[in-house]
Every structure is written in structure tokens, then in C-alpha cells.
Protein backbone atom coordinates (compact mmCIF):
# COMPACT_ATOMS: atom_id res chain seq x y z
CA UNK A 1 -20.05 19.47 11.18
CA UNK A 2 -23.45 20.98 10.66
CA UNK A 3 -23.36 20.68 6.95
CA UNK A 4 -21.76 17.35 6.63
CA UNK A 5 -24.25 15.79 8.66
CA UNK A 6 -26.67 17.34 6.50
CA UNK A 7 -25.09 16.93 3.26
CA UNK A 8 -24.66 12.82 4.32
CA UNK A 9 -28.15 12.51 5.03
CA UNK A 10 -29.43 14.32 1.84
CA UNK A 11 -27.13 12.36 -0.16
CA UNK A 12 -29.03 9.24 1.67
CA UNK A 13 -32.31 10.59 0.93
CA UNK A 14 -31.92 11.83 -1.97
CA UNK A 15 -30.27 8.38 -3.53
CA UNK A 16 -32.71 6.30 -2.42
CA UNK A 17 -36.27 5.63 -3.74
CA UNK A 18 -37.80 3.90 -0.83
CA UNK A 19 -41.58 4.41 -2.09
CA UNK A 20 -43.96 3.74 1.26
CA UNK A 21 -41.58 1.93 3.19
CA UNK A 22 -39.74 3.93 5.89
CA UNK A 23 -35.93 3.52 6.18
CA UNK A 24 -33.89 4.77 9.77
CA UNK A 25 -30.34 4.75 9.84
CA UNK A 26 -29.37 4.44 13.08
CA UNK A 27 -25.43 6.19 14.34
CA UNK A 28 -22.74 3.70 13.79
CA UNK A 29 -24.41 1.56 11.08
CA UNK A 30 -23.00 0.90 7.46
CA UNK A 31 -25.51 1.26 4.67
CA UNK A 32 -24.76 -1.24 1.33
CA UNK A 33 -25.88 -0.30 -1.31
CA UNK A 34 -26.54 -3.97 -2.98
CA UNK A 35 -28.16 -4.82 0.44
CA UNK A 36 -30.46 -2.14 0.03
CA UNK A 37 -31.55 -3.38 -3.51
CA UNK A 38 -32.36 -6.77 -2.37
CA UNK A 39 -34.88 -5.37 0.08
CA UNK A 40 -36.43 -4.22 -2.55
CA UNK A 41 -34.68 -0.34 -2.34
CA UNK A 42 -34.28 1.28 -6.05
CA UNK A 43 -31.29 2.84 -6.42
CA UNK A 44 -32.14 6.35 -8.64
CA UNK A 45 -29.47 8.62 -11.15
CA UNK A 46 -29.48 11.45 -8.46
CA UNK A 47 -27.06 13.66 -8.50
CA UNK A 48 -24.31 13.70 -5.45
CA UNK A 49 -21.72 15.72 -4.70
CA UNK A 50 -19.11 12.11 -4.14
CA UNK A 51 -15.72 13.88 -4.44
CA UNK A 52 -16.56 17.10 -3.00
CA UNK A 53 -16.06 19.06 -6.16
CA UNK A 54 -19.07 20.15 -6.67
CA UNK A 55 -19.39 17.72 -10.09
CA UNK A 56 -22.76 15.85 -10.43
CA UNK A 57 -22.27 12.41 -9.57
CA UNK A 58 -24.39 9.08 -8.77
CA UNK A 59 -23.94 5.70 -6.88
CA UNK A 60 -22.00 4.81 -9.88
CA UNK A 61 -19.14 6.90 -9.26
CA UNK A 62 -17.84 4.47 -6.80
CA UNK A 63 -16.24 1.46 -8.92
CA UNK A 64 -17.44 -1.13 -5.47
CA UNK A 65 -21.23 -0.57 -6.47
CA UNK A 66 -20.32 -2.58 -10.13
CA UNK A 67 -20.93 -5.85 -8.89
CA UNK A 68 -16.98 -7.03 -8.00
CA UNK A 69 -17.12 -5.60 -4.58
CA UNK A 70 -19.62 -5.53 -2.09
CA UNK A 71 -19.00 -2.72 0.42
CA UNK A 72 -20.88 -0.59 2.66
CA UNK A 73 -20.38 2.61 3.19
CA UNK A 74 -18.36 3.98 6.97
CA UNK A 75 -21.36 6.23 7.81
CA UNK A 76 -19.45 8.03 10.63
CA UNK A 77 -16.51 8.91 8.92
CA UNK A 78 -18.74 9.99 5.81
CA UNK A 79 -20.32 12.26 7.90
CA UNK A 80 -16.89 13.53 9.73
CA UNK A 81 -15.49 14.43 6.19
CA UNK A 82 -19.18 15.36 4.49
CA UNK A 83 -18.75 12.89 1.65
CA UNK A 84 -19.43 9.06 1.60
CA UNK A 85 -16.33 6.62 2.15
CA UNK A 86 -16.80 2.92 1.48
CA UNK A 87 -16.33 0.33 4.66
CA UNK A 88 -12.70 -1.53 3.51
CA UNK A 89 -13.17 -5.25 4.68
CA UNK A 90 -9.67 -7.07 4.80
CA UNK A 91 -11.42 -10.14 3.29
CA UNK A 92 -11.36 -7.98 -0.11
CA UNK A 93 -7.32 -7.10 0.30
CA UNK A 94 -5.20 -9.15 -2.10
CA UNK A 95 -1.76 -10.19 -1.40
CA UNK A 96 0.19 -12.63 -3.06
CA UNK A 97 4.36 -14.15 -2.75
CA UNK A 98 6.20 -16.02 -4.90
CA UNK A 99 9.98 -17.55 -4.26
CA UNK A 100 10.94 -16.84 -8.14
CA UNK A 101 14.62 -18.61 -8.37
CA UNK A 102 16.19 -17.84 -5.04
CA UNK A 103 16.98 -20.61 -2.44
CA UNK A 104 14.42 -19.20 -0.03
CA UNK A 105 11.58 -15.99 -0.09
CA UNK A 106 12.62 -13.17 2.60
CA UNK A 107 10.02 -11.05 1.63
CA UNK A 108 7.16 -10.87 4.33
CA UNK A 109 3.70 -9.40 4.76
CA UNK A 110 1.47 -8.77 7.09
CA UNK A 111 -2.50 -6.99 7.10
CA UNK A 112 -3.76 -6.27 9.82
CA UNK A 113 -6.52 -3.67 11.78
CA UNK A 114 -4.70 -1.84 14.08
CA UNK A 115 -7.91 0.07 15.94
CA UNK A 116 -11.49 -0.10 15.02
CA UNK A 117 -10.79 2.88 12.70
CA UNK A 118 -7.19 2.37 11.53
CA UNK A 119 -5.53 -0.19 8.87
CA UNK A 120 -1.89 -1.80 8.62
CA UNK A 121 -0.30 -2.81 5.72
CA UNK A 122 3.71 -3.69 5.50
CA UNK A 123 5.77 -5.09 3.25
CA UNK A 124 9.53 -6.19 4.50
CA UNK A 125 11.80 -7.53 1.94
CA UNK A 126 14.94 -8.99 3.98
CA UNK A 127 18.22 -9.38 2.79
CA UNK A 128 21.18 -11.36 3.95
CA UNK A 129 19.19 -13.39 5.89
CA UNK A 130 15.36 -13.73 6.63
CA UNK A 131 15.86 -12.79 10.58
CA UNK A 132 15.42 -8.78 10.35
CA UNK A 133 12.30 -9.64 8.19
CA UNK A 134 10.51 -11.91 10.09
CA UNK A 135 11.10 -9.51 13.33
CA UNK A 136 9.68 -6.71 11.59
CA UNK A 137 6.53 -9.12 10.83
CA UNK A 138 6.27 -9.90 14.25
CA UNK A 139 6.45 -6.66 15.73
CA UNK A 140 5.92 -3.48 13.80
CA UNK A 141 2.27 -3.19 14.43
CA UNK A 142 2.72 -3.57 17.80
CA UNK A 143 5.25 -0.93 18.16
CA UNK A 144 2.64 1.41 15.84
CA UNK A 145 -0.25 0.26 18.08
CA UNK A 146 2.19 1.64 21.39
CA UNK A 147 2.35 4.73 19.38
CA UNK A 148 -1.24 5.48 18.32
CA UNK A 149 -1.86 5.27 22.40
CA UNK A 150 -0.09 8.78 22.41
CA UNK A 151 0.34 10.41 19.11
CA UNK A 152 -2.76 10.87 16.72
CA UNK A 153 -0.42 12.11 13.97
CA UNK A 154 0.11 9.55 11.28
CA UNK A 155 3.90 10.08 9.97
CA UNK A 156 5.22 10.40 13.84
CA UNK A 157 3.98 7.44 14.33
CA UNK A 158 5.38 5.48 12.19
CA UNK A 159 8.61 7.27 12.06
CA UNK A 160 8.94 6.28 15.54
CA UNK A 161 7.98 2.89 15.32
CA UNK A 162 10.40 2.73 12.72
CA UNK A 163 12.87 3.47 14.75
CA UNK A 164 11.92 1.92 18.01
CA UNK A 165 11.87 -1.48 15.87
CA UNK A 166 15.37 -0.99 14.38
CA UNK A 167 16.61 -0.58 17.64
CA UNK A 168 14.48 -3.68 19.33
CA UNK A 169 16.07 -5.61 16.74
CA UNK A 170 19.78 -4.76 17.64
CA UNK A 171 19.23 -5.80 21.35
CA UNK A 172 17.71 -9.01 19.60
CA UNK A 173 20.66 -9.66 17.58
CA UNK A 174 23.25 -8.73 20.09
CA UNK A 175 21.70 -11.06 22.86
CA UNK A 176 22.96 -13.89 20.34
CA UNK A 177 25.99 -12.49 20.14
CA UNK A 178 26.58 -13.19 16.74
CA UNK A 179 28.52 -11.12 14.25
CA UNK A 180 27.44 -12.79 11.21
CA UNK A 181 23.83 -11.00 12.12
CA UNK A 182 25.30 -7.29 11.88
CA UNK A 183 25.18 -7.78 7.98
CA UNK A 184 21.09 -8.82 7.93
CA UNK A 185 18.20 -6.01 7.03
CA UNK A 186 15.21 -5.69 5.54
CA UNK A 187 13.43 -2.75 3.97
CA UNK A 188 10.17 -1.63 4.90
CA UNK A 189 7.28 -0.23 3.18
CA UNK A 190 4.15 0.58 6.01
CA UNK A 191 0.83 2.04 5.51
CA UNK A 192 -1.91 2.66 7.80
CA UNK A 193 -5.00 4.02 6.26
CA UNK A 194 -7.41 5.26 8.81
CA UNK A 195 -11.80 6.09 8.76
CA UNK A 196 -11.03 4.56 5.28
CA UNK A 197 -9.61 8.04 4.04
CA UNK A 198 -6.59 9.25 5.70
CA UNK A 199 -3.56 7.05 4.30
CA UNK A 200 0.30 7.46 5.08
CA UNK A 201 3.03 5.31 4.13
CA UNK A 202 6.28 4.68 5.28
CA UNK A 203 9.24 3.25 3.75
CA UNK A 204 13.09 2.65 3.85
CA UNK A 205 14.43 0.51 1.08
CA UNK A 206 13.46 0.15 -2.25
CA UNK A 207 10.26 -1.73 -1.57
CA UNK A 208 7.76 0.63 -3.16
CA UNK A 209 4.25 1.68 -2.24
CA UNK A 210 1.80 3.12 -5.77
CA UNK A 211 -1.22 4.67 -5.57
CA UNK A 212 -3.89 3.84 -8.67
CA UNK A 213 -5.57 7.16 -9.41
CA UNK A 214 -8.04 7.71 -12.75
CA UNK A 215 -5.89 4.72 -14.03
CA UNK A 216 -2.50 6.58 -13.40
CA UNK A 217 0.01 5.37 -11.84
CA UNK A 218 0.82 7.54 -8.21
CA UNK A 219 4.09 7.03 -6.82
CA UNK A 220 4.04 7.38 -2.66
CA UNK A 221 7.30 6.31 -2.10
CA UNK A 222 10.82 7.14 -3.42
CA UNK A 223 13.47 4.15 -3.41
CA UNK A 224 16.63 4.79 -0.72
CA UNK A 225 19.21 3.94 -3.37
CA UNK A 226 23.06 5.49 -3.21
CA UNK A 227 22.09 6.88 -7.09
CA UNK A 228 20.13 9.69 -4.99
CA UNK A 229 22.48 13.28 -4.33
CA UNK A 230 20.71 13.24 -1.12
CA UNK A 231 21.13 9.87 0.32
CA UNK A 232 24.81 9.45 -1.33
CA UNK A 233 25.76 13.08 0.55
CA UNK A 234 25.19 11.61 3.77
CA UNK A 235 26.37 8.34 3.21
CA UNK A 236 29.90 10.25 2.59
CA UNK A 237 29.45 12.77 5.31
CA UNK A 238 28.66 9.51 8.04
CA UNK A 239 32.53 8.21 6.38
CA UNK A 240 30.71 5.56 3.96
CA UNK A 241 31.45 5.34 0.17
CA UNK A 242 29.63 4.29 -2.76
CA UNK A 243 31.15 1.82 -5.41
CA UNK A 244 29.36 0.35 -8.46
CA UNK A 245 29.35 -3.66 -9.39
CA UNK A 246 29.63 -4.75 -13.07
CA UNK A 247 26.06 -4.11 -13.38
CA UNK A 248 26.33 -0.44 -12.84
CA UNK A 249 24.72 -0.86 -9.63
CA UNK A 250 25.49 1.37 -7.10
CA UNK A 251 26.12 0.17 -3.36
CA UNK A 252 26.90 1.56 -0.01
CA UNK A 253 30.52 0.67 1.15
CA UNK A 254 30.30 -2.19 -1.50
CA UNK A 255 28.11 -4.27 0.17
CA UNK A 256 24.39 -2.74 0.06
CA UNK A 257 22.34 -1.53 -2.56
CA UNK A 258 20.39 0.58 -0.51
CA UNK A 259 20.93 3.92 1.86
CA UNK A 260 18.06 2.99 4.64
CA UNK A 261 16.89 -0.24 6.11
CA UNK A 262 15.95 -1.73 8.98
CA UNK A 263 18.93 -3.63 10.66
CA UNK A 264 22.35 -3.97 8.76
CA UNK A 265 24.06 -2.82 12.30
CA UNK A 266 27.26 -2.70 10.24
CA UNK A 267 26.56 0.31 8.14
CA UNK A 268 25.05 2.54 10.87
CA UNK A 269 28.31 4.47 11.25
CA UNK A 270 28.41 4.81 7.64
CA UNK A 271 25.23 6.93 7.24
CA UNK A 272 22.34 3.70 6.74
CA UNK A 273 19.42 5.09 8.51
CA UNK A 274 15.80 3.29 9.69
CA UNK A 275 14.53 6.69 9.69
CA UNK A 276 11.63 6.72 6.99
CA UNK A 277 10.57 9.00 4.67
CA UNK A 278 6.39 9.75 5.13
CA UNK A 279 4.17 10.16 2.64
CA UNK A 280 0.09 11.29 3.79
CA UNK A 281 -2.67 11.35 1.01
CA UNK A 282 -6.12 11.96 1.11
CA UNK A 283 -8.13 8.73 -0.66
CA UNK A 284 -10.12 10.18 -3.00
CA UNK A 285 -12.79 7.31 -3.72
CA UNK A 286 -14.53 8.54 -6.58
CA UNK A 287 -11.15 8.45 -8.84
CA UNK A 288 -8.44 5.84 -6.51
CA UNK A 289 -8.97 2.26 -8.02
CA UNK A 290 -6.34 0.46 -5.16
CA UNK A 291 -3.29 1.16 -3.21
CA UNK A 292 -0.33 -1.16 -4.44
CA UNK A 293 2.70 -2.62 -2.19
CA UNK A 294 5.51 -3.83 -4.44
CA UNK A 295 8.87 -5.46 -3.43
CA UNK A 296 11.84 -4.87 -5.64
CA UNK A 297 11.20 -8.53 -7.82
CA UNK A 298 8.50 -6.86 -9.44
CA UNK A 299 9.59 -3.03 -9.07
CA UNK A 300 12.85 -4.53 -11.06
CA UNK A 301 11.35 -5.66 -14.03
CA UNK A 302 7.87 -3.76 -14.43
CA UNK A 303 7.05 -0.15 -14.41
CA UNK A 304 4.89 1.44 -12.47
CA UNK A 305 2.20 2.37 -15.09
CA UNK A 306 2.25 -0.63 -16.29
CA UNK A 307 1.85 -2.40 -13.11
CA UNK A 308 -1.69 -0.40 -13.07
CA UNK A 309 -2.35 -1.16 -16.26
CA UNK A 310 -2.27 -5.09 -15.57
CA UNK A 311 -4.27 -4.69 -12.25
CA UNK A 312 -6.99 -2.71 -14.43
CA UNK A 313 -7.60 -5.72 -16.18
CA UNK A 314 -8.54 -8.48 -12.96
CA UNK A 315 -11.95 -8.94 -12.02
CA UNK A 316 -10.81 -8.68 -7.89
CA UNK A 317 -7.50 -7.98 -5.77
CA UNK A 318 -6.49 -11.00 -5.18
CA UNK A 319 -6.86 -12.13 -8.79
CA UNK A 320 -4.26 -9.40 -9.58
CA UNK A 321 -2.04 -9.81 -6.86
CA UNK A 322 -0.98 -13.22 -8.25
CA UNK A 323 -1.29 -12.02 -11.64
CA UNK A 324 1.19 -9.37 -11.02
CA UNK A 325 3.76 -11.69 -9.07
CA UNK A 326 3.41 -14.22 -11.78
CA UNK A 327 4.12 -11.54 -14.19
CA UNK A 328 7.22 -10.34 -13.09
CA UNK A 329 8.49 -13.89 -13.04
CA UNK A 330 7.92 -14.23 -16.07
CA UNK A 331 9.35 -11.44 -17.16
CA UNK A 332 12.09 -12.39 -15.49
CA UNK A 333 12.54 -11.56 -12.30
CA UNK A 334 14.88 -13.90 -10.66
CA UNK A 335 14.12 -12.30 -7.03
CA UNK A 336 11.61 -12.58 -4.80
CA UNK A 337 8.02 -11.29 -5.73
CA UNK A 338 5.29 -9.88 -3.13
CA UNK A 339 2.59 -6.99 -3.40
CA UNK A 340 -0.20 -6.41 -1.63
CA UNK A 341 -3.23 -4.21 -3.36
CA UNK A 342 -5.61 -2.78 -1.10
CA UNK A 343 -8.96 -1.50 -3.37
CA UNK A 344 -10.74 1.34 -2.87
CA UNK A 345 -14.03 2.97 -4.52
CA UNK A 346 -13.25 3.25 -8.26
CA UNK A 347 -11.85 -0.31 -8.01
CA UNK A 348 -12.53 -1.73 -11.89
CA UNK A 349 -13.45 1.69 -12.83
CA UNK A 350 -10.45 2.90 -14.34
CA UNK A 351 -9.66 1.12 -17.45
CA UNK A 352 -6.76 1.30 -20.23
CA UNK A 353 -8.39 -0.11 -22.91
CA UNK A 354 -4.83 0.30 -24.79
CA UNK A 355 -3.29 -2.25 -22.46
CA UNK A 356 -4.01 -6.22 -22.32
CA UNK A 357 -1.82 -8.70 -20.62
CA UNK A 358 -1.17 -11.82 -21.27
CA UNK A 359 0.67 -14.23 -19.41
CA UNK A 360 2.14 -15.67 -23.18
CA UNK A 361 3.69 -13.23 -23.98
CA UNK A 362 7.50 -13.77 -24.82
CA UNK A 363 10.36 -12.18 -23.34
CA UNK A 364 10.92 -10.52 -27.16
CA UNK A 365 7.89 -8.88 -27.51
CA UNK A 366 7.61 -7.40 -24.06
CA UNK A 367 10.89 -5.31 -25.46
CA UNK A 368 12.87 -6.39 -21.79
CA UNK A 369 15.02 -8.51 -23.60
CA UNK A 370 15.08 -7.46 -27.75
């Protein structure tokens, strides 16, 4: 702790050019760096140490200090972890939904801050009905927040509120008594990023969670489809089956397309978990431009690189979240289109200069549809 309270306060010092005017941080306080310039601070070239590699670096490194974001940095957790980590104000988080050409949007999302140090971001994308959706909206973070009261690790948590919620919403269902109800779920794609460094996600479904990194497209989670030898071996050993539709789609006892979910009551016995799969990564600032939420109306029609690729090119979050949902309709998704993007410190950094998008372009040329 010794030397990241030192290295934090040398990296202070040694960034900032105060001349004869005396600067105290105090513990606790966020220091901007734009803030700092308009009191008349210069911000020098000095060298710092941002990603903990060793690599010279400067204020620069960190994609929020070019004038599209204006962050401060968490001084407490910078000086936990020995290396500065930008302050992540939900105000900068963009999200964005669009209907597409379905009769109604199931998809949901919700942001939220769970504790003064931890994040939520979810995705549900219901199906068969909006009901398992909207309860999931309602009451996931809640069941997390019960959770984070007595387990610090990340991945139990939510694995348990996973499954605390699933089972919530079969005592909700059966109190209508209503069989029509057994056959509505949602997926569920959760991530709580905490002292703006520590992120996990969660997910069953095919809602997907991506993670922008040097411009590269990071996949964090792995879609629960009956394609997968894993998921289709216990969907037979539970006494399911898998059939494909005329679409080469494969589906669990003919009916889903997926091999977890939240609700669908129906399938338990045939091997459809809510148990998620947990995914932890350490942010690392310096090189990851955003985290990305996806449900499958843009997963469907747009690759994950290329999903990147178009964010790369918006000035701020929410400017991309409703290009990218606007994309994939175009494209032509006929589903349902939500994502939520989450920036970090090499936000509008990373650039493909290879890539352009357009929201012209023709079904012919994107090569979907030749």
C-alpha cells in the first residue's frame, strides 16, 4: 500500500505544473484534469507509469482527457490499485431500444449504482411474453444488493442472485395460477463493475456482453445455445431433446432457442438452467475504449468487431448506442434492438481508420444479403 500511495501522489506531482500556487488533495476527493486547467493548472508530457507496465505514458493515455468526456479521476481506488482510474458518472452511459418490426419490445434495461463503489448494468431480453423481463428489471439489483451485504466476491454474487430471482419469479407466476406463464423467460446479461476497475458479467441467454480493448473486439460472454456440446449434453442427460426449424436453428425440446434463461418453468426438467456463466476482468483504462451490452437484434445481424468498429466512429456513448440499434435495423434485424455501452479511459482513442459507417448503405453492399 506503501508504494501505491506513493506512486499516486508522484504521478500527481509529477503531472502537474502548478508554478507558485500550492495544490492539497485532500482523502476522498476526485481530481479532473480539465478542471485543473481552467484554474489555470498546466498539464506537462511527464512520463507515468498509467497501465502499470512500466511503459512511459502521459495524461493522454486516457482517451476521457480528449475533450468528449469529462471525468475525474477515483483517487481512492487509484491509490488501492497504485495506478489512476477515471470516476465513471452514469450521466456519460449510453443506452438506447428500438421495437424494430415486432408487435411490442421485451427487451429491458436498467443502470443503476448499486453501493457508493459498485455499478449495475443488465440487459433482459424476454421472450414469450414481456412478464419474466420486466420482473427481472424490477428486481435483480435488489436481489444483488441482498447479496453484496454478505459476499464481497463478484461472480457468487451474481450467480446467486441469478438464481434467487428465477426462483422469486416462479412463486410470482404460480400465485396467478396460470399455465400459459410456464412458457415466458428472458435472458440475462448483468455486470457490476466496482472502484471503476473490477468488472464481472453475468449472463444466461444469448444476450451478449463485449469488451472494446485497443479497438478489438473482447468477447465476455458465450451465447447458451443447444449448438454448444456442453449445453446440448445436459439438455439430453435432464430428458430434453434438441430439434432444428427450417432455418437450421437449433431449439430445446422444439420450443426454445436457448439452453439457460431466466423463467420458462416448463423446460426446467429438461436441463434449462438460470445458473450463469461468470466472467471477471480487470479494466485496463489506458487500452479499454467501453464495455458493450448487446441483445440478440443486433448480435443477429452484426459482428462483434464490427460492432466496435461503428462505436469507434461516435463522438459520445449515447451517440453510438442509437447508432448501433439503428444499424442493425437497418441491416435488417426484424427483432428487438437494445445495448447499453458503458465508456471507459481510452474512450475515442482506439480508432479503425479502415472502417466508416454509414447509415446509406444498402443491404447489397453490406454483403448480408448479395
Amino acid at each position: 500500500m506503501a508504494h501505491s500511495v506513493v506512486s499516486i501522489f508522484r504521478l500527481l506531482r509529477g503531472s502537474l505544473s502548478l508554478g507558485s500556487r500550492p495544490m492539497v488533495v485532500f482523502p476522498g476527493q476526485c481530481v479532473c484534469a480539465r478542471g485543473l486547467s481552467t484554474l489555470g493548472v498546466r498539464l506537462n508530457s511527464s512520463r507515468l507509469d498509467a497501465d502499470g507496465s512500466g511503459q512511459p505514458g502521459t495524461w493522454d493515455s486516457f482517451g476521457i482527457w480528449d475533450n468528449r468526456l469529462d471525468e475525474p479521476i477515483l483517487l481512492p481506488p487509484s491509490i488501492r490499485y497504485g495506478k489512476p482510474i477515471p470516476h465513471l458518472s452514469l450521466a456519460n452511459v449510453g443506452y438506447a431500444s428500438l421495437i424494430g418490426h415486432r408487435r411490442d419490445n421485451e427487451d429491458r434495461l436498467r443502470i443503476a449504482m448499486l453501493t457508493p463503489d459498485t455499478l449495475y448494468f443488465a440487459l433482459f431480453d424476454g421472450h414469450g411474453g414481456p412478464q419474466a423481463a420486466d420482473f427481472c428489471s424490477a428486481y435483480m439489483e435488489r436481489y444483488i444488493k441482498d447479496c453484496l451485504e454478505a459476499e464481497q466476491d463478484l461472480e457468487r454474487v451474481l450467480s446467486k442472485a441469478f438464481l434467487q430471482v428465477d426462483a422469486a419469479l416462479a412463486s410470482h407466476f404460480q400465485h396467478y395460477g396460470n399455465a400459459s406463464l410456464m412458457t415466458v423467460g428472458t435472458t440475462a446479461t448483468v455486470a457490476l463493475l466496482r472502484d471503476g476497475i473490477e468488472l464481472v458479467v453475468g449472463s444466461v441467454g444469448d444476450s451478449r456482453a463485449l469488451l472494446c480493448r485497443k479497438g478489438k473486439a473482447k468477447r465476455l460472454t458465450s451465447d447458451h445455445t443447444p449448438e454448444r456440446k456442453d449445453e446440448k449434453q445436459r439438455i439430453r442427460q435432464s430428458g430434453g431433446f434438441v430439434t432444428w426449424n427450417s432455418l437450421g436453428q437449433a431449439n430445446v425440446n422444439g420450443r426454445l432457442a436457448m439452453t439457460r434463461s431466466i423463467g420458462d418453468f416448463d423446460l426446467k426438467k429438461s436441463g434449462v438452467i438460470a445458473e450463469p456463466e461468470t466472467t471477471r476482468v480487470t479494466i485496463q483504462h489506458v487500452h479499454d475504449s467501453c464495455l458493450i451490452l448487446t441483445t440478440d437484434g443486433i448480435n443477429f445481424i452484426m459482428s462483434n468487431q464490427e460492432i466496435c468498429d461503428v462505436i469507434s466512429q461516435c463522438h459520445d456513448p449515447m451517440e453510438a448506442a442509437n447508432v448501433i440499434t439503428q444499424q442493425a435495423i437497418q441491416y435488417g434485424s426484424e427483432d428487438n434492438s437494445t445495448t447499453i455501452i458503458v465508456p471507459f479511459g481510452a474512450w475515442g482513442k482506439p480508432q479503425n481508420s479502415a472502417y466508416s459507417y454509414s447509415m446509406s448503405r444498402n443491404f447489397a453492399s453490406s454483403g448480408r444479403w448479395a
